[in-house]
Every structure is written in C-alpha cells, then in structure tokens.
PDB file of N, CA and C in Angstrom:
ATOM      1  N   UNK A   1      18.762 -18.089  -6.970  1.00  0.00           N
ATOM      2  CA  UNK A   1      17.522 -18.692  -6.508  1.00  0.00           C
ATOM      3  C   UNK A   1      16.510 -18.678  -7.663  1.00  0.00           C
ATOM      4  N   UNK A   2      15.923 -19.719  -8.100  1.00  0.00           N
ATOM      5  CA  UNK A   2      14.772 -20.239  -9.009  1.00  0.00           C
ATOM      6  C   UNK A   2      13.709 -18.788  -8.884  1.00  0.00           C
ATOM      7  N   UNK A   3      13.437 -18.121  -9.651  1.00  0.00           N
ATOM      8  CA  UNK A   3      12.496 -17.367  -9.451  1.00  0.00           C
ATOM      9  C   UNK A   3      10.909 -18.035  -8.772  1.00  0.00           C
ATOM     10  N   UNK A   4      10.730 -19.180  -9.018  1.00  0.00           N
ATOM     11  CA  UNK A   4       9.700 -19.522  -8.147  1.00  0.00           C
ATOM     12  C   UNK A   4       9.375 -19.621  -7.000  1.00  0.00           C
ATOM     13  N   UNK A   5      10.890 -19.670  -6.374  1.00  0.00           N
ATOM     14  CA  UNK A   5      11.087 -19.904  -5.162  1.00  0.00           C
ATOM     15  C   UNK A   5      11.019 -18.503  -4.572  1.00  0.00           C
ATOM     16  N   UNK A   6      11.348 -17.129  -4.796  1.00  0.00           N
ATOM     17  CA  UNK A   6      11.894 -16.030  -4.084  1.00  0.00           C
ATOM     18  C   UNK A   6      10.717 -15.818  -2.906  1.00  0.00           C
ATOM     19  N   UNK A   7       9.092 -16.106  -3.183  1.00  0.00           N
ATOM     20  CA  UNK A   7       8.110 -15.587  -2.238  1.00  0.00           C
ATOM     21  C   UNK A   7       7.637 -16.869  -1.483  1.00  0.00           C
ATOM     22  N   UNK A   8       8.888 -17.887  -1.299  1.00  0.00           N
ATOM     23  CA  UNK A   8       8.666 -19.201  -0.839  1.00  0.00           C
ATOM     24  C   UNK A   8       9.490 -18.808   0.613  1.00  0.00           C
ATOM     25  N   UNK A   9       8.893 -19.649   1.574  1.00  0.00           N
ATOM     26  CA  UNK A   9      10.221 -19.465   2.818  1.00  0.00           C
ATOM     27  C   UNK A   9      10.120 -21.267   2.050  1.00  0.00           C
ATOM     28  N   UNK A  10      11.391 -21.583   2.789  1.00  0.00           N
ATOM     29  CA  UNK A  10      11.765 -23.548   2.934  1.00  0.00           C
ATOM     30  C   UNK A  10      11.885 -23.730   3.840  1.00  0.00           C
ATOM     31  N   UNK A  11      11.791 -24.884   5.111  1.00  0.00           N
ATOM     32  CA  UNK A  11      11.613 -25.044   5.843  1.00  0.00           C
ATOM     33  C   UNK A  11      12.379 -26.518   6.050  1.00  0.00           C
ATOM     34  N   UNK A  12      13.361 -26.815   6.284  1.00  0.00           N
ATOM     35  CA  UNK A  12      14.290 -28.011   7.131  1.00  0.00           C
ATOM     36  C   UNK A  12      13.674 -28.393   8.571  1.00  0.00           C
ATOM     37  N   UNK A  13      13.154 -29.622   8.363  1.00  0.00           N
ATOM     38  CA  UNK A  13      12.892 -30.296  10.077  1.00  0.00           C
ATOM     39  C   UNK A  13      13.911 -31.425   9.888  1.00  0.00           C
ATOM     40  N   UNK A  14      14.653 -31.144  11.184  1.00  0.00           N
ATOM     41  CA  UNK A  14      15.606 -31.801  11.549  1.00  0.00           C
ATOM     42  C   UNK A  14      15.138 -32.772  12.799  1.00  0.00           C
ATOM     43  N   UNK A  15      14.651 -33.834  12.433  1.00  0.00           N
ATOM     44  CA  UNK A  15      14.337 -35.119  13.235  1.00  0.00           C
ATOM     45  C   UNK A  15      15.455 -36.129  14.053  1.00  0.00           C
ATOM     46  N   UNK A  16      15.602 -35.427  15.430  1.00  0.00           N
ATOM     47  CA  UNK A  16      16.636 -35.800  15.947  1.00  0.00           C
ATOM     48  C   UNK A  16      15.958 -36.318  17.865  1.00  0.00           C
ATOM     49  N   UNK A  17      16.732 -36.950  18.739  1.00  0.00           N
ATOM     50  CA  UNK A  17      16.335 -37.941  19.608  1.00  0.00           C
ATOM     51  C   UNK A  17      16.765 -36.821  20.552  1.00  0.00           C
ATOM     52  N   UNK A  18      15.592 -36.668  22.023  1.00  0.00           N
ATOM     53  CA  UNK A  18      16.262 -36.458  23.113  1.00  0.00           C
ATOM     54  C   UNK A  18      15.726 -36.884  24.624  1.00  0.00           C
ATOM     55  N   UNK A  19      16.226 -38.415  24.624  1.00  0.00           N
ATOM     56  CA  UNK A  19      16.027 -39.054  25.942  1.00  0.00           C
ATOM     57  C   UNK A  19      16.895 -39.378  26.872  1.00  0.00           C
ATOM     58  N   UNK A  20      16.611 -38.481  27.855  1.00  0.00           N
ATOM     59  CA  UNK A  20      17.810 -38.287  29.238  1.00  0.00           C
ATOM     60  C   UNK A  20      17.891 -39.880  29.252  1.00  0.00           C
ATOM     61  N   UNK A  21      18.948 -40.714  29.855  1.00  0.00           N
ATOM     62  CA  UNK A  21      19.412 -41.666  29.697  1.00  0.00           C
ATOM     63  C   UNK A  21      19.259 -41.970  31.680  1.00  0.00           C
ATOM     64  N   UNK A  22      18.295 -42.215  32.033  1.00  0.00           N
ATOM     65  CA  UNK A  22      18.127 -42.356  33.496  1.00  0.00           C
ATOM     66  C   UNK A  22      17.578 -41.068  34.422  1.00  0.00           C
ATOM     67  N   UNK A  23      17.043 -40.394  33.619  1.00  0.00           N
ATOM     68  CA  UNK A  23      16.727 -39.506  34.391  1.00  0.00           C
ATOM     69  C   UNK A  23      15.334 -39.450  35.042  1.00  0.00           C
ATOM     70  N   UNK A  24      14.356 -39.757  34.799  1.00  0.00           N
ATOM     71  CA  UNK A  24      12.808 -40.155  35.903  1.00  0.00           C
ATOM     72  C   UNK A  24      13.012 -41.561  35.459  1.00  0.00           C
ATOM     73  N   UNK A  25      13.628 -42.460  34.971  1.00  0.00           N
ATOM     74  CA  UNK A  25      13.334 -44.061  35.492  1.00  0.00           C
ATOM     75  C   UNK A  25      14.872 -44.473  34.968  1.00  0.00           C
ATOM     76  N   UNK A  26      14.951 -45.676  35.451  1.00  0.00           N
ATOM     77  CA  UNK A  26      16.248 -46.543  35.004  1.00  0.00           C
ATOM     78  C   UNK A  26      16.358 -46.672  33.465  1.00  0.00           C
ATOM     79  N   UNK A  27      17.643 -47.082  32.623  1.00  0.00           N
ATOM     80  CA  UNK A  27      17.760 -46.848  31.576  1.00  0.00           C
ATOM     81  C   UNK A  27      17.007 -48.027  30.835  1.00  0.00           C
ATOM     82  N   UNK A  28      17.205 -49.326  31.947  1.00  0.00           N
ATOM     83  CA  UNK A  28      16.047 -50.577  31.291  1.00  0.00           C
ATOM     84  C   UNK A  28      14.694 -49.903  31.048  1.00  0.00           C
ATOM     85  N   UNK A  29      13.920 -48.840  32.319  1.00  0.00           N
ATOM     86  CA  UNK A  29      12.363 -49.065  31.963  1.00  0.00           C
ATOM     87  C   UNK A  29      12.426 -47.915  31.260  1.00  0.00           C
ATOM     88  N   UNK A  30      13.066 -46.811  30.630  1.00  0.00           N
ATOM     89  CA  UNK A  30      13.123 -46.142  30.009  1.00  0.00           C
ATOM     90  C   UNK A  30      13.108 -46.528  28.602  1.00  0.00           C
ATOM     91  N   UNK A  31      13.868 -46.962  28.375  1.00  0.00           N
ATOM     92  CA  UNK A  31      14.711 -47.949  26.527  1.00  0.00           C
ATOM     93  C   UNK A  31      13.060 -48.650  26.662  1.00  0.00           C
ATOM     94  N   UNK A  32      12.859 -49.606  27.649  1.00  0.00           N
ATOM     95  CA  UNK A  32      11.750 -50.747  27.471  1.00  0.00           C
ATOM     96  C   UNK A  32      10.520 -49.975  27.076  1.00  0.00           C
ATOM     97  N   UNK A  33       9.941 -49.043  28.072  1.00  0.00           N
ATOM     98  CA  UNK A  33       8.987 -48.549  28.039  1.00  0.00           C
ATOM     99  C   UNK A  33       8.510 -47.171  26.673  1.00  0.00           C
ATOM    100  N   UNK A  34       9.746 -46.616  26.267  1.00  0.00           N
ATOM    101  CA  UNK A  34       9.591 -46.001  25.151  1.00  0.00           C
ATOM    102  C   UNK A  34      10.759 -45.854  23.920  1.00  0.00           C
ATOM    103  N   UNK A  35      11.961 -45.638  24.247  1.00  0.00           N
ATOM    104  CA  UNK A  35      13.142 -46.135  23.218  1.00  0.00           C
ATOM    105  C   UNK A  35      12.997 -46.633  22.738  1.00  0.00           C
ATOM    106  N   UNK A  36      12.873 -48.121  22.498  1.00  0.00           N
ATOM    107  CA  UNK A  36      12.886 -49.220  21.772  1.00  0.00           C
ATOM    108  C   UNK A  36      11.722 -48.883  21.035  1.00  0.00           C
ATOM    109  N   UNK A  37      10.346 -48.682  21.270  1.00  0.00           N
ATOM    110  CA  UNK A  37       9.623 -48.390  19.625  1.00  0.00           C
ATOM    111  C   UNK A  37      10.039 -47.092  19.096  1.00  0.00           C
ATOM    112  N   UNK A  38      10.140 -46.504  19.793  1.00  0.00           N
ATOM    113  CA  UNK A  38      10.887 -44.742  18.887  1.00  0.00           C
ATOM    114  C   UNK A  38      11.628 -45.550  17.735  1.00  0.00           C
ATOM    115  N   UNK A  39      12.891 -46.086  18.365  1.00  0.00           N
ATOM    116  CA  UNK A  39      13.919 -46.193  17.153  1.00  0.00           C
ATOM    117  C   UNK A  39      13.145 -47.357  16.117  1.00  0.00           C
ATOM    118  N   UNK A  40      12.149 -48.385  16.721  1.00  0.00           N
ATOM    119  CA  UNK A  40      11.675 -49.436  15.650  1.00  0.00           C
ATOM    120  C   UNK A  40      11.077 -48.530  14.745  1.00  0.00           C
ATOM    121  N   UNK A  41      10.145 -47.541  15.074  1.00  0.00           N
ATOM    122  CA  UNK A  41       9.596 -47.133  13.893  1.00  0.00           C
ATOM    123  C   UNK A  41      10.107 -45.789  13.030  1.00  0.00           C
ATOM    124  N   UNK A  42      11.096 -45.439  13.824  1.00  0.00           N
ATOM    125  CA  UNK A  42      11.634 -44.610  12.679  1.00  0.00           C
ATOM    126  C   UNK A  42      12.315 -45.011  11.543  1.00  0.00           C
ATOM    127  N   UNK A  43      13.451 -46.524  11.980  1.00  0.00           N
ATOM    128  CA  UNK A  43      13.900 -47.350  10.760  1.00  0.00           C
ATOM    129  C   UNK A  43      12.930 -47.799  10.276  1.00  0.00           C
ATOM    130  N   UNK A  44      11.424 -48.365  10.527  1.00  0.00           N
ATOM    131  CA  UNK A  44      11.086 -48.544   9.730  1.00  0.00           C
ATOM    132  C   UNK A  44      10.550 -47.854   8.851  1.00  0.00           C
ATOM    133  N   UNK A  45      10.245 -46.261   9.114  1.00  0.00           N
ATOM    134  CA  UNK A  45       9.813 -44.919   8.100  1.00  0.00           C
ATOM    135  C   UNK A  45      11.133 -44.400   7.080  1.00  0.00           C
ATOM    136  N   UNK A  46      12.506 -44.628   8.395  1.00  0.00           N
ATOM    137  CA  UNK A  46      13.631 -44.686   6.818  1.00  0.00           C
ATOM    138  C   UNK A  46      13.943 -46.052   5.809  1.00  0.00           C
ATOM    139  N   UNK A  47      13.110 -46.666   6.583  1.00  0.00           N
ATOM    140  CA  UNK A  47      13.391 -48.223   4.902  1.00  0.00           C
ATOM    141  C   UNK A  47      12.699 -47.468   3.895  1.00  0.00           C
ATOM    142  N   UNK A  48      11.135 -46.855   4.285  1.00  0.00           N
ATOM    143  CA  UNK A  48      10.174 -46.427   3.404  1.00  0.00           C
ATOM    144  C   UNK A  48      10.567 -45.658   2.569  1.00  0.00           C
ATOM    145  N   UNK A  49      11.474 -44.639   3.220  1.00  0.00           N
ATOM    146  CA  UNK A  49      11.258 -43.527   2.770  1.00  0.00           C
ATOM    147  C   UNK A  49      12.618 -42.957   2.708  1.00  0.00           C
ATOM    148  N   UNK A  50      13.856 -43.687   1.723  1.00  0.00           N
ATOM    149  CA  UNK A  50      15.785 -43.497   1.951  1.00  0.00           C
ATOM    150  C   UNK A  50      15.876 -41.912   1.808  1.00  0.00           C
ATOM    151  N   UNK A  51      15.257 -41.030   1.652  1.00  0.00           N
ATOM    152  CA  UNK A  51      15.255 -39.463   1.839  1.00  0.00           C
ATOM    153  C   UNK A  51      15.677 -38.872   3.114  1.00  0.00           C
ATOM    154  N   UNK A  52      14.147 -39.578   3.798  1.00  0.00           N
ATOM    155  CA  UNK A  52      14.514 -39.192   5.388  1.00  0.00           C
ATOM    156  C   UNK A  52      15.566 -39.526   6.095  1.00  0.00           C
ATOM    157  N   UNK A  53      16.106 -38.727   7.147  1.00  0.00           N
ATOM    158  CA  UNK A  53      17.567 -38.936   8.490  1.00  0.00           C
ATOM    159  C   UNK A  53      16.624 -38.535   9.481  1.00  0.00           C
ATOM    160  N   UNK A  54      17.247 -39.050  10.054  1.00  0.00           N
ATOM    161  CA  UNK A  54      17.332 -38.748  11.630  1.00  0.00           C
ATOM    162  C   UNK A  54      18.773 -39.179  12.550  1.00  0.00           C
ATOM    163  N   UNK A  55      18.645 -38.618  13.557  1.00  0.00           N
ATOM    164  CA  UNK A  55      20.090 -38.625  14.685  1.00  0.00           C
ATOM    165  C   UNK A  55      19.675 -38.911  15.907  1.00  0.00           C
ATOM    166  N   UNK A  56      20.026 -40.288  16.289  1.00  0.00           N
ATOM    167  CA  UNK A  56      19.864 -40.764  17.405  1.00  0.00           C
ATOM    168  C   UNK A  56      21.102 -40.181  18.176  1.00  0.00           C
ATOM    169  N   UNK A  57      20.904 -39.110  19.556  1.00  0.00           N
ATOM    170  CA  UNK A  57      21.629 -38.609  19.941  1.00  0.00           C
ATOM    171  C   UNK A  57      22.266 -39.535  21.517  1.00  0.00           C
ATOM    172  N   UNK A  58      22.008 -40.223  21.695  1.00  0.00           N
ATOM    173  CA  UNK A  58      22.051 -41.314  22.799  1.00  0.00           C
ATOM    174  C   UNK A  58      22.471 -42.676  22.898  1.00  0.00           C
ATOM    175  N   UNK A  59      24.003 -42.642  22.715  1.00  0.00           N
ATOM    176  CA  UNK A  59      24.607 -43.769  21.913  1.00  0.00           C
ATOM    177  C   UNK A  59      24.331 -45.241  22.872  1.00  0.00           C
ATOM    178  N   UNK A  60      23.299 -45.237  24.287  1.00  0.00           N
ATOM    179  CA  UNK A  60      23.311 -46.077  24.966  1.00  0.00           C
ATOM    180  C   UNK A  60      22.373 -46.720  24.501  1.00  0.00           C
ATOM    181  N   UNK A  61      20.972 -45.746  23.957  1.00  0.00           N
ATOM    182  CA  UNK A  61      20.358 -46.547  24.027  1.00  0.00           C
ATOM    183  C   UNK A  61      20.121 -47.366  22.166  1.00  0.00           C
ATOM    184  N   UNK A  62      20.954 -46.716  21.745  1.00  0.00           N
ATOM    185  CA  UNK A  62      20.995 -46.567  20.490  1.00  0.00           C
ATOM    186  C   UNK A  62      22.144 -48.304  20.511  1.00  0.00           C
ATOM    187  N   UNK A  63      22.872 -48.784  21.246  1.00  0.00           N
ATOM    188  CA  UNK A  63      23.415 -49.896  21.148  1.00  0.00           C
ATOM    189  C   UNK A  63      22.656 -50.462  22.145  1.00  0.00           C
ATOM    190  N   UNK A  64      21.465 -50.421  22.722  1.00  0.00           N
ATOM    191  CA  UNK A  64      20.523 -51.347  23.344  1.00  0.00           C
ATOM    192  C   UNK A  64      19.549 -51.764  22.607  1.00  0.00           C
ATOM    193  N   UNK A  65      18.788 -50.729  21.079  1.00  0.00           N
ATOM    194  CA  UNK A  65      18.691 -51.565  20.636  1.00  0.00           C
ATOM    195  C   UNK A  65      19.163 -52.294  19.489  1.00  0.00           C
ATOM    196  N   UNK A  66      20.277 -51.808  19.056  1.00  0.00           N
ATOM    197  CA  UNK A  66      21.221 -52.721  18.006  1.00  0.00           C
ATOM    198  C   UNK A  66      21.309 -54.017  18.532  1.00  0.00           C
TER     199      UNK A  66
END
C-alpha cells in the first residue's frame, strides 16, 4: 500500500437497481412512472462519465426499456 494511502479508508459505492417488479403498482405504471427515467439518466451519466457502472438488477424492466 502507497504510503499515502495507509491513514486513508477508500470507499467503493456500488450503484446498483432495486425495483420490485409489480409490487405496489403494475409493471407498466411502475417502468412508466419511474424505471424508465432511472435507467435514461444513468446511461446518460455513463456516456459522460465511461468510469462509472452500474447493475440493473431487473432484467424486465431493463428489456422494457431497451
């Protein structure tokens, strides 16, 4: 370890998805009402920014909006 680092903590945020897939509304007003901009603007923060990931954990709604 870099001696600069030893009185450093590091810190990993792991930016990952978790929307029950029908669980308080149908999967249309769910995806409609908030899914669909989640995922618009996170691709558009990873065009910005090819560093950042994230894990869309919800492969339904994740091909609703592909």
């Amino acid at each position: 370890m870099p001696v600069e680092w030893r009185d450093k903590t590091v810190v990993h945020m792991i930016h990952h998805s978790h929307d029950d897939v029908g669980w308080l509304e149908t999967v249309d007003q769910y995806y409609n009402n908030y899914v669909n901009k989640i995922i618009t603007g996170v691709v558009e923060q990873l065009l910005i920014n090819e560093k950042r990931r994230f894990s869309q954990v919800e492969m339904k709604f994740l091909s609703m909006w592909w």
